[in-house]
ModelCIF file with pLDDT and N, C-alpha, C, O atoms, coordinates in Angstrom:
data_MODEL
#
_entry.id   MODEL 
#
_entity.id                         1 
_entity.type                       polymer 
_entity.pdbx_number_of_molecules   1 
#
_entity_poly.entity_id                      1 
_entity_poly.type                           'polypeptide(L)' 
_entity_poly.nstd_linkage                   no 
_entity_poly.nstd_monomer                   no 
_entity_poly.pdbx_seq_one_letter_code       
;(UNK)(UNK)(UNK)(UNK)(UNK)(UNK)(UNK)(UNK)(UNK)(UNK)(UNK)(UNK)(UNK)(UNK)(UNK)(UNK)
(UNK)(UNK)(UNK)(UNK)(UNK)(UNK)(UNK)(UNK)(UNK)(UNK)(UNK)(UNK)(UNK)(UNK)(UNK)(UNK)
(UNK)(UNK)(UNK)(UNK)(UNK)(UNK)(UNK)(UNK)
;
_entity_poly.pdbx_seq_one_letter_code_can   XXXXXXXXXXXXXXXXXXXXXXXXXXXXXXXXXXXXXXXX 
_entity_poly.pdbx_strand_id                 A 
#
loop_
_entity_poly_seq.entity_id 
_entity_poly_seq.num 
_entity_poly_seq.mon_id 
_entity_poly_seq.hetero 
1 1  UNK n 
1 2  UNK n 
1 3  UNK n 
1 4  UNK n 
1 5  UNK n 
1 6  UNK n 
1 7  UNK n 
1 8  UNK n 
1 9  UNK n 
1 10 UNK n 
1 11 UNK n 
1 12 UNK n 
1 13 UNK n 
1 14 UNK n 
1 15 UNK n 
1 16 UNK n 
1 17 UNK n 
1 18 UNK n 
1 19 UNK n 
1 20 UNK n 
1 21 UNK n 
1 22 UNK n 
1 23 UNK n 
1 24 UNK n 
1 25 UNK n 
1 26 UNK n 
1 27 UNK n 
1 28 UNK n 
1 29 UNK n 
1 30 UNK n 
1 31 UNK n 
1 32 UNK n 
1 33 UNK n 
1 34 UNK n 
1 35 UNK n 
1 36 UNK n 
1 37 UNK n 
1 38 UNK n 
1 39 UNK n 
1 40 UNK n 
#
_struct_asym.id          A 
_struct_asym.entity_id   1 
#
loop_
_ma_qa_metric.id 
_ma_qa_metric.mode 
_ma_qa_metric.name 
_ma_qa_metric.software_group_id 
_ma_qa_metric.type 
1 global pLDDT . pLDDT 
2 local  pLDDT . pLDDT 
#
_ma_qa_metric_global.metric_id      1 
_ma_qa_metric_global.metric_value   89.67 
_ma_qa_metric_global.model_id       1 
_ma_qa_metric_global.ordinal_id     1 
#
loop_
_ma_qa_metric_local.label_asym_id 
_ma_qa_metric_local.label_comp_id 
_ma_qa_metric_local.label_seq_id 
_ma_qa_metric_local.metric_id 
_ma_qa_metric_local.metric_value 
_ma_qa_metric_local.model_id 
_ma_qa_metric_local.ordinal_id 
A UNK 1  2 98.00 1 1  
A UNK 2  2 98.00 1 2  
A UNK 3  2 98.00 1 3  
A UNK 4  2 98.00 1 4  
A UNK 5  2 98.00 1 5  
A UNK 6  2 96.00 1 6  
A UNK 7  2 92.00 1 7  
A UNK 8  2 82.00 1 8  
A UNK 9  2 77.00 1 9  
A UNK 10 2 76.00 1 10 
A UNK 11 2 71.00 1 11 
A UNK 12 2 68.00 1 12 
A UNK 13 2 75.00 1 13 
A UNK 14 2 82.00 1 14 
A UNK 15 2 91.00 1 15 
A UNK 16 2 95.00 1 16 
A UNK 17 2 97.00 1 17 
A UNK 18 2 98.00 1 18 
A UNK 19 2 98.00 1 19 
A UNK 20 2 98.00 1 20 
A UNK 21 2 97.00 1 21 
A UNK 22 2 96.00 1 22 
A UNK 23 2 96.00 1 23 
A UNK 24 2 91.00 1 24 
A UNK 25 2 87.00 1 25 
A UNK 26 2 86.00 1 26 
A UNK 27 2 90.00 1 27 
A UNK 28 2 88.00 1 28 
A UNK 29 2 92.00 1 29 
A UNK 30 2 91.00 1 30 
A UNK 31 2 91.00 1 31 
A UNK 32 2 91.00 1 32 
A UNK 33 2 89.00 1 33 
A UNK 34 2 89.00 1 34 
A UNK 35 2 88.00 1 35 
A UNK 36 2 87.00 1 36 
A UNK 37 2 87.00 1 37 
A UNK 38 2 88.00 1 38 
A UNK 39 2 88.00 1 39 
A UNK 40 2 89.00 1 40 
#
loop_
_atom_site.group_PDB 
_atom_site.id 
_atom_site.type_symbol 
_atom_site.label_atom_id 
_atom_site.label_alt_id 
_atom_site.label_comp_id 
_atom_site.label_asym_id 
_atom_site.label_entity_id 
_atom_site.label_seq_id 
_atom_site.pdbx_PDB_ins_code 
_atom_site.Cartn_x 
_atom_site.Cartn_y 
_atom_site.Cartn_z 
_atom_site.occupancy 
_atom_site.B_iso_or_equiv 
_atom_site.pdbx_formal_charge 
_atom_site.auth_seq_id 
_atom_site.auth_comp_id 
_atom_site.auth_asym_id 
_atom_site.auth_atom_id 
_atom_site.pdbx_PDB_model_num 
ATOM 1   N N  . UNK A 1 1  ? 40.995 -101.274 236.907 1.00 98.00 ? 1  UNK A N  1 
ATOM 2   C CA . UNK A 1 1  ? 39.803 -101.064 236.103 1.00 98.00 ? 1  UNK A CA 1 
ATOM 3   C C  . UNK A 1 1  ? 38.932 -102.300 236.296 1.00 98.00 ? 1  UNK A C  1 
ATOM 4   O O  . UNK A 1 1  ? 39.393 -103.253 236.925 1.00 98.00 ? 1  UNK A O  1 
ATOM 5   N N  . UNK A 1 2  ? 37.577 -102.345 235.741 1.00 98.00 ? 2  UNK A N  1 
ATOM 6   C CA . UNK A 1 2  ? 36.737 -103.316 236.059 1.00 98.00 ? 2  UNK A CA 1 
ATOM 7   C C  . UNK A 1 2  ? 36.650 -104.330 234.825 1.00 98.00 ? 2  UNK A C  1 
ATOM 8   O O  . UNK A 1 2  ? 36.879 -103.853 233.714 1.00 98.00 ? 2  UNK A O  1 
ATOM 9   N N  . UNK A 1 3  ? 36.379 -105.504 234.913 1.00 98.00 ? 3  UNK A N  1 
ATOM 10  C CA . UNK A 1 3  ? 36.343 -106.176 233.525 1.00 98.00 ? 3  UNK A CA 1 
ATOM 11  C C  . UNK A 1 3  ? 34.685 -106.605 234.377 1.00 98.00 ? 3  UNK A C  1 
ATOM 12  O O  . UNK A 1 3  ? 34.614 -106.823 235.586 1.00 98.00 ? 3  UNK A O  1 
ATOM 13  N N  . UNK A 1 4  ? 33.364 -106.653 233.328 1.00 98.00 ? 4  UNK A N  1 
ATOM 14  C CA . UNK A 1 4  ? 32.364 -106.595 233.801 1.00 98.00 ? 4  UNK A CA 1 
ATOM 15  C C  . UNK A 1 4  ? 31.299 -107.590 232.733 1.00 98.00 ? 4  UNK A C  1 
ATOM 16  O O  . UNK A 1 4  ? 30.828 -107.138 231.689 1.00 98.00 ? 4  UNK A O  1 
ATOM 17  N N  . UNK A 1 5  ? 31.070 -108.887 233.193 1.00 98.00 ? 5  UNK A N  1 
ATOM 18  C CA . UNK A 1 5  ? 30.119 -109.590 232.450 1.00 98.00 ? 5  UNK A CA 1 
ATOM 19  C C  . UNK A 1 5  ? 28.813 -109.981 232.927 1.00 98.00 ? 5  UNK A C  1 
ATOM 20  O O  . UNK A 1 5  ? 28.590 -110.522 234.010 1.00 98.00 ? 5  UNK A O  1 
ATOM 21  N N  . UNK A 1 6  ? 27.813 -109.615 231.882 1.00 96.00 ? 6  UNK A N  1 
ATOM 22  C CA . UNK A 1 6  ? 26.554 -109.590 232.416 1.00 96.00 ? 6  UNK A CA 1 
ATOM 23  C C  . UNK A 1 6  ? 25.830 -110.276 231.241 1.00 96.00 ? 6  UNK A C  1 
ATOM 24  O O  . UNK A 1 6  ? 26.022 -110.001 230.057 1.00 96.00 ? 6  UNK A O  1 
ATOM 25  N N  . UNK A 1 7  ? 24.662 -111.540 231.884 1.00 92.00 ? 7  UNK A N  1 
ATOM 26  C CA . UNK A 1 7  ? 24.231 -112.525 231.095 1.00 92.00 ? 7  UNK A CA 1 
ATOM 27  C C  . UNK A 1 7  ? 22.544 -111.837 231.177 1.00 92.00 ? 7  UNK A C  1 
ATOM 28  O O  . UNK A 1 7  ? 21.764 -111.747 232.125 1.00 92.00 ? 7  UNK A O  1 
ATOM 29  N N  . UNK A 1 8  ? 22.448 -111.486 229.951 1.00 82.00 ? 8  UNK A N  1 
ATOM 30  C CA . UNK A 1 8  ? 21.045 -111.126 229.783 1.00 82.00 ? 8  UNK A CA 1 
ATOM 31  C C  . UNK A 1 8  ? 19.666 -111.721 230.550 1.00 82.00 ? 8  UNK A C  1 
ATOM 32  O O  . UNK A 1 8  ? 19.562 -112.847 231.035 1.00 82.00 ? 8  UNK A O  1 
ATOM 33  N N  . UNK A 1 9  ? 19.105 -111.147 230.540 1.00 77.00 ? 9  UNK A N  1 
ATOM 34  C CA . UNK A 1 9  ? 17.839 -111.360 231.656 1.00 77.00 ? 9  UNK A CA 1 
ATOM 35  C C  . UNK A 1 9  ? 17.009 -112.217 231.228 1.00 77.00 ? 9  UNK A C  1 
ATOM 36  O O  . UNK A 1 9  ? 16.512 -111.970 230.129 1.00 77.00 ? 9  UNK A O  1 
ATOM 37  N N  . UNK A 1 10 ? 16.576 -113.523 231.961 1.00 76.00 ? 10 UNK A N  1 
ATOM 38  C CA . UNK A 1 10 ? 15.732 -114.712 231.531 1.00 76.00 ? 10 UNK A CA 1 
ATOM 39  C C  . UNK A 1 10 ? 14.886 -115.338 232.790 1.00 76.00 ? 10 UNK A C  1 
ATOM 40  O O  . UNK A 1 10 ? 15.207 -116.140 233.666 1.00 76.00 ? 10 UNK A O  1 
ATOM 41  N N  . UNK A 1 11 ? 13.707 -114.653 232.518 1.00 71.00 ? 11 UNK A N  1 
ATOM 42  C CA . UNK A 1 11 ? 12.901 -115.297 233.605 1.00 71.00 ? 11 UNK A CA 1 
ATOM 43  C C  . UNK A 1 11 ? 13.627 -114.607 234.820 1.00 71.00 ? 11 UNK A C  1 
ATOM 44  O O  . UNK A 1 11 ? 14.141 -115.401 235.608 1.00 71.00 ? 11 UNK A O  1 
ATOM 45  N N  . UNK A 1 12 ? 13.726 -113.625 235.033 1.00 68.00 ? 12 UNK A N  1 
ATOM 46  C CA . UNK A 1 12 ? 14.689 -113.361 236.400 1.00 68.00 ? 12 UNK A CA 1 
ATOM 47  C C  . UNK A 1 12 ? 15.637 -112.254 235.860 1.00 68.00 ? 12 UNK A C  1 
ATOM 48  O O  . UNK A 1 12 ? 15.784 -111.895 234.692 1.00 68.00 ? 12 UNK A O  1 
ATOM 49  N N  . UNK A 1 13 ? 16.429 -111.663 237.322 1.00 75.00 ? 13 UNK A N  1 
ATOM 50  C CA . UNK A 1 13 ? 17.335 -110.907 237.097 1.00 75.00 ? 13 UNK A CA 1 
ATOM 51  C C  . UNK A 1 13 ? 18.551 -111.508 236.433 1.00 75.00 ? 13 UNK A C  1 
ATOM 52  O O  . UNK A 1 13 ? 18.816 -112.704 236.551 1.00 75.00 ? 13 UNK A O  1 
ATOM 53  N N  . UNK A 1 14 ? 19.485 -110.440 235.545 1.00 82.00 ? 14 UNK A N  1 
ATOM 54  C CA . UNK A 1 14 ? 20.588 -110.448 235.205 1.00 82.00 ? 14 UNK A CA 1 
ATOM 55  C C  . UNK A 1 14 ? 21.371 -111.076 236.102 1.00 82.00 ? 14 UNK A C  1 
ATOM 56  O O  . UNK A 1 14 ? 21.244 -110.906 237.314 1.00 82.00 ? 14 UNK A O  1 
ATOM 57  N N  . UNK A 1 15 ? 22.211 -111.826 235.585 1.00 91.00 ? 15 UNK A N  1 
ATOM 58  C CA . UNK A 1 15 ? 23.791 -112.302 236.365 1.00 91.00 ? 15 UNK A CA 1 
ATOM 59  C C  . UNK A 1 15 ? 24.215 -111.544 236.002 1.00 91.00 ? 15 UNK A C  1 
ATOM 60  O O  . UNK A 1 15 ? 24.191 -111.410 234.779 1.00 91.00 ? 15 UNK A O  1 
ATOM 61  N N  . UNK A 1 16 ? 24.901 -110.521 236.859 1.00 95.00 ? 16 UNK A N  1 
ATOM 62  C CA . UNK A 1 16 ? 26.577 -109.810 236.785 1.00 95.00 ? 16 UNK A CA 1 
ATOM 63  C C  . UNK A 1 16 ? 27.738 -110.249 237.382 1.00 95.00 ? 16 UNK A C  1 
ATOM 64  O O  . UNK A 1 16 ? 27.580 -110.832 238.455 1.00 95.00 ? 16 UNK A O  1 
ATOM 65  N N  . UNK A 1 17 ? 28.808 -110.130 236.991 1.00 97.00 ? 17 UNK A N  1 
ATOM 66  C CA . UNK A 1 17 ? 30.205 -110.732 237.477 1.00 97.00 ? 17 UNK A CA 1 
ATOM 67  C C  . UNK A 1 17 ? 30.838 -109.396 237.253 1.00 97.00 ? 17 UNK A C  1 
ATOM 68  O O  . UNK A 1 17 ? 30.802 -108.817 236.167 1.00 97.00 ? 17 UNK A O  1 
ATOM 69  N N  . UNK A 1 18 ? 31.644 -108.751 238.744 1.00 98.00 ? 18 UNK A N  1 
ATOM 70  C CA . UNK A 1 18 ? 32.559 -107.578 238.211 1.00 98.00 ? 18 UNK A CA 1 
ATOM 71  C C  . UNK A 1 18 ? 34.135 -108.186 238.808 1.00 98.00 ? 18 UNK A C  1 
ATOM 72  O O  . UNK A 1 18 ? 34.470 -108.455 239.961 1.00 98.00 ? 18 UNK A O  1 
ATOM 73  N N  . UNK A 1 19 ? 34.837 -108.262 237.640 1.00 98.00 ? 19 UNK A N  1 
ATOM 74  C CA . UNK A 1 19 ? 36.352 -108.337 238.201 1.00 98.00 ? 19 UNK A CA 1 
ATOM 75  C C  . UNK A 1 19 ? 37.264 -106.986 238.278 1.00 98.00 ? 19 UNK A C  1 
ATOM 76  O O  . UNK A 1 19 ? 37.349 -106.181 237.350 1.00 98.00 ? 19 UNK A O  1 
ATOM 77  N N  . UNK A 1 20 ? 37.869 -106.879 239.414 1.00 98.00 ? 20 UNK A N  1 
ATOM 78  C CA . UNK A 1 20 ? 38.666 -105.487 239.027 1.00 98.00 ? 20 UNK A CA 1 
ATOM 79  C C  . UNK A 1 20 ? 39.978 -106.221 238.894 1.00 98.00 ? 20 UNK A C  1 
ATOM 80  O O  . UNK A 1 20 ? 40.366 -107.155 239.596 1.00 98.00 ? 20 UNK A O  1 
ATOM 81  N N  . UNK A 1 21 ? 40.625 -105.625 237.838 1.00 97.00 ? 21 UNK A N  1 
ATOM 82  C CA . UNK A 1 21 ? 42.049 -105.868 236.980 1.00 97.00 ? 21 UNK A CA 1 
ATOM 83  C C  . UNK A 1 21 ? 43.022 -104.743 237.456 1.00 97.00 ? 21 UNK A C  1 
ATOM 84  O O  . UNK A 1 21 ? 42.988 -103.535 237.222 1.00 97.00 ? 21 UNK A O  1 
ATOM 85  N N  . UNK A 1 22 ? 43.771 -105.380 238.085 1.00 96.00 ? 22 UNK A N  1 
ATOM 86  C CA . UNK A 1 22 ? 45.578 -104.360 238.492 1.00 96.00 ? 22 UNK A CA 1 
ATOM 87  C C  . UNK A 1 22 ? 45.718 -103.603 237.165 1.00 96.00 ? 22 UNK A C  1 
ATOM 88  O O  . UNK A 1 22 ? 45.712 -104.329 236.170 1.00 96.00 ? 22 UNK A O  1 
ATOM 89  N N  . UNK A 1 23 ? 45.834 -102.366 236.970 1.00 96.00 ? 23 UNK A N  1 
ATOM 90  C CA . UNK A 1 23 ? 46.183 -101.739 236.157 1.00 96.00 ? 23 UNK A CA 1 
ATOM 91  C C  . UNK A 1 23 ? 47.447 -100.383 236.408 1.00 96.00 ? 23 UNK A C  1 
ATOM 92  O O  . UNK A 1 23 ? 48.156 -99.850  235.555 1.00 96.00 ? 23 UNK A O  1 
ATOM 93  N N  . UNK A 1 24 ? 47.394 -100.195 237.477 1.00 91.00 ? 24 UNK A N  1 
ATOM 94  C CA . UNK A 1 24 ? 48.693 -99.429  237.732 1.00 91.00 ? 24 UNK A CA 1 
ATOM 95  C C  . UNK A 1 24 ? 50.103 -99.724  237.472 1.00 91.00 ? 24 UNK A C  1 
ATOM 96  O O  . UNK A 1 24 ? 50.569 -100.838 237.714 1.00 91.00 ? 24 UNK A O  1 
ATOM 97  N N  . UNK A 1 25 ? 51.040 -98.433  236.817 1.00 87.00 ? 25 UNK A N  1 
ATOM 98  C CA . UNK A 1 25 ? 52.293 -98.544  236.890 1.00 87.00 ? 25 UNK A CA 1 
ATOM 99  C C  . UNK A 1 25 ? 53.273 -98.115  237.452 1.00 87.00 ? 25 UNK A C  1 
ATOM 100 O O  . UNK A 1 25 ? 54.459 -98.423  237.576 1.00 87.00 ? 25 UNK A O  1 
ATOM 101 N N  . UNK A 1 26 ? 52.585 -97.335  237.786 1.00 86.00 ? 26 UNK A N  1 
ATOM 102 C CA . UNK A 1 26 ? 53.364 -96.859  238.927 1.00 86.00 ? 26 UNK A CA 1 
ATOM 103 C C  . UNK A 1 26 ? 52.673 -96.716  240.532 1.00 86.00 ? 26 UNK A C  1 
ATOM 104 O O  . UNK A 1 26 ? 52.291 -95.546  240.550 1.00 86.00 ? 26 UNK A O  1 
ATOM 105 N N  . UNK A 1 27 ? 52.500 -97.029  241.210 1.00 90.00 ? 27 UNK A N  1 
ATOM 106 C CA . UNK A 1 27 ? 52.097 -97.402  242.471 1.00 90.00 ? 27 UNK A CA 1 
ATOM 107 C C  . UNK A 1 27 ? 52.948 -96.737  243.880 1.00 90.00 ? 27 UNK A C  1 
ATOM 108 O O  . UNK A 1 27 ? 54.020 -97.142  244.329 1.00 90.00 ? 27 UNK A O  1 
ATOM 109 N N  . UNK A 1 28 ? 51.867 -95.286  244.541 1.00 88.00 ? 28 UNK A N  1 
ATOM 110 C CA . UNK A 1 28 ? 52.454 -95.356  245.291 1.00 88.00 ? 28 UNK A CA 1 
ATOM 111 C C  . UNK A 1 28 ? 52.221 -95.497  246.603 1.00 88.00 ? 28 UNK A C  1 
ATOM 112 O O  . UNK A 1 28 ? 51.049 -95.500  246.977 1.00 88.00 ? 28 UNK A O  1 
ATOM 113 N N  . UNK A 1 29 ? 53.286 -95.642  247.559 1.00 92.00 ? 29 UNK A N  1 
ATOM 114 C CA . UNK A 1 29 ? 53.423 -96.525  248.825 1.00 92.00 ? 29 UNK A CA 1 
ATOM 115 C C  . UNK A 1 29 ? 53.887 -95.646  249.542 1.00 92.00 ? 29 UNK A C  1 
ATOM 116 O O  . UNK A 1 29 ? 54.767 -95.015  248.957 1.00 92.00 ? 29 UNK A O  1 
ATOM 117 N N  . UNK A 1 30 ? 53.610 -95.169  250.996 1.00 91.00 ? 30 UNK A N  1 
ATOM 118 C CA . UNK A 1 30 ? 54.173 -94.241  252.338 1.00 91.00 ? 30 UNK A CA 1 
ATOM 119 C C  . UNK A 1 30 ? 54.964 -94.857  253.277 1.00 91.00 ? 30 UNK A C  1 
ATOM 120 O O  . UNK A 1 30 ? 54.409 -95.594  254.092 1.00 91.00 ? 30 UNK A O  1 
ATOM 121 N N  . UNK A 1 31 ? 55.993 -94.720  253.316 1.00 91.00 ? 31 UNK A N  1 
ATOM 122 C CA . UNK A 1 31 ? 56.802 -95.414  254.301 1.00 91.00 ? 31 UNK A CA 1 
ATOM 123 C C  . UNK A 1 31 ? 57.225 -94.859  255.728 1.00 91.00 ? 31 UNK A C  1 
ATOM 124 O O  . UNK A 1 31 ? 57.860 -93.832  255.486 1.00 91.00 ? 31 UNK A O  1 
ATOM 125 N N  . UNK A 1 32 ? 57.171 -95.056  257.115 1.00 91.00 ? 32 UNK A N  1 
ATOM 126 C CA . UNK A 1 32 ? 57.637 -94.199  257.694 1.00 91.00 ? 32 UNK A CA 1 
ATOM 127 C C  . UNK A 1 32 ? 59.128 -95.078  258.417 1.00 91.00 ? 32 UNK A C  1 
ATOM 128 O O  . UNK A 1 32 ? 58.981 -96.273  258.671 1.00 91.00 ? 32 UNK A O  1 
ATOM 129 N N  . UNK A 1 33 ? 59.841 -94.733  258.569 1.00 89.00 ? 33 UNK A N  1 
ATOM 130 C CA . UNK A 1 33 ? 61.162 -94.970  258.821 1.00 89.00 ? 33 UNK A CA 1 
ATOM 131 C C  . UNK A 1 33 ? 61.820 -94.791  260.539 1.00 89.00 ? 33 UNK A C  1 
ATOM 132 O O  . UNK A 1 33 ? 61.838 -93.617  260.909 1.00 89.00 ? 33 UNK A O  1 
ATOM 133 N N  . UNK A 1 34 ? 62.221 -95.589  261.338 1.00 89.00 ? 34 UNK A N  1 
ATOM 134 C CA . UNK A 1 34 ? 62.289 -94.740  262.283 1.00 89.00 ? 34 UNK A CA 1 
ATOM 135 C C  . UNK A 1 34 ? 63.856 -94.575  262.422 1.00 89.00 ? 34 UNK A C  1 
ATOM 136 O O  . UNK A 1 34 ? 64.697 -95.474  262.409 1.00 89.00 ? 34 UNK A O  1 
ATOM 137 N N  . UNK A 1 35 ? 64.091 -92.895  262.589 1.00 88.00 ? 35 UNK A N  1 
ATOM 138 C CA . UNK A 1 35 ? 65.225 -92.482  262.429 1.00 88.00 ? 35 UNK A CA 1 
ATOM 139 C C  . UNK A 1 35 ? 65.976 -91.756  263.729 1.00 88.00 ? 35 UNK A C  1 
ATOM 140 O O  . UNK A 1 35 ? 67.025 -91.133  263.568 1.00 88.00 ? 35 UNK A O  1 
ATOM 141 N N  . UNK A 1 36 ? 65.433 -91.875  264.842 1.00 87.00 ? 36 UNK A N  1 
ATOM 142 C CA . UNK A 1 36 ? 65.751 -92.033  265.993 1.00 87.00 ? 36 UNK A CA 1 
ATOM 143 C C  . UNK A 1 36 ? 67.583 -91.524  266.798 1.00 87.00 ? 36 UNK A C  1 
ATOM 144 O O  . UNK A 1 36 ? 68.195 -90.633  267.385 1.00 87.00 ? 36 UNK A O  1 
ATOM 145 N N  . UNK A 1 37 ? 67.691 -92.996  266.183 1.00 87.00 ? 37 UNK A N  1 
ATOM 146 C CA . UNK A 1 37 ? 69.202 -94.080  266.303 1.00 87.00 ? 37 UNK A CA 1 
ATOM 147 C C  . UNK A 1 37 ? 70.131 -93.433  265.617 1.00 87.00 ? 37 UNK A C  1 
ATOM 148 O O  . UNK A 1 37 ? 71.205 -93.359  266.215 1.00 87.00 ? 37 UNK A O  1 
ATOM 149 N N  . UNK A 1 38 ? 70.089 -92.839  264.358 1.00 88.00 ? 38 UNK A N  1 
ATOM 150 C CA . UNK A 1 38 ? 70.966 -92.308  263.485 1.00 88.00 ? 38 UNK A CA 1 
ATOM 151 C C  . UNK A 1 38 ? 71.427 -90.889  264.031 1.00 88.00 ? 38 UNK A C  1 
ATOM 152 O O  . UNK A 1 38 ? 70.657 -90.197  264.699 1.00 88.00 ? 38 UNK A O  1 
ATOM 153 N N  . UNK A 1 39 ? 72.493 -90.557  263.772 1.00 88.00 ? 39 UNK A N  1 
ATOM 154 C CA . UNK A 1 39 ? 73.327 -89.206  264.154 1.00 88.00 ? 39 UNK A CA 1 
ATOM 155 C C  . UNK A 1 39 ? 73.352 -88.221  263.307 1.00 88.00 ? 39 UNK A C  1 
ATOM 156 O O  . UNK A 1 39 ? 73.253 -87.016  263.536 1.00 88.00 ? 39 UNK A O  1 
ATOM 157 N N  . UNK A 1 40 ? 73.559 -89.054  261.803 1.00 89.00 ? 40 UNK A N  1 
ATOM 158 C CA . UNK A 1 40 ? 73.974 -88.008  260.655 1.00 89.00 ? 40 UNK A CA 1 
ATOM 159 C C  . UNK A 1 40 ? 73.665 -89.224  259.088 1.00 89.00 ? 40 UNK A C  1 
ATOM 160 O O  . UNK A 1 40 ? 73.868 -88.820  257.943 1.00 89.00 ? 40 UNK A O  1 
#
């Protein structure tokens, strides 16, 4: 998600700052394996 701070406008444009924050719990990942070599 974004955490997002913005300093009001003075003489000029706004400063914005956007941080994005890790928020996942579960996370998923594709693996490919090489299975070649194996028999059983």
């Amino acid at each position: 998600y974004l955490e997002v701070e913005i300093d009001p406008p003075q003489d000029g444009p706004a400063a914005v700052r956007v941080t994005p924050v890790c928020a996942a719990r579960a996370v998923y990942e594709v693996h490919e394996i090489e299975c070649d070599e194996q028999s059983h």
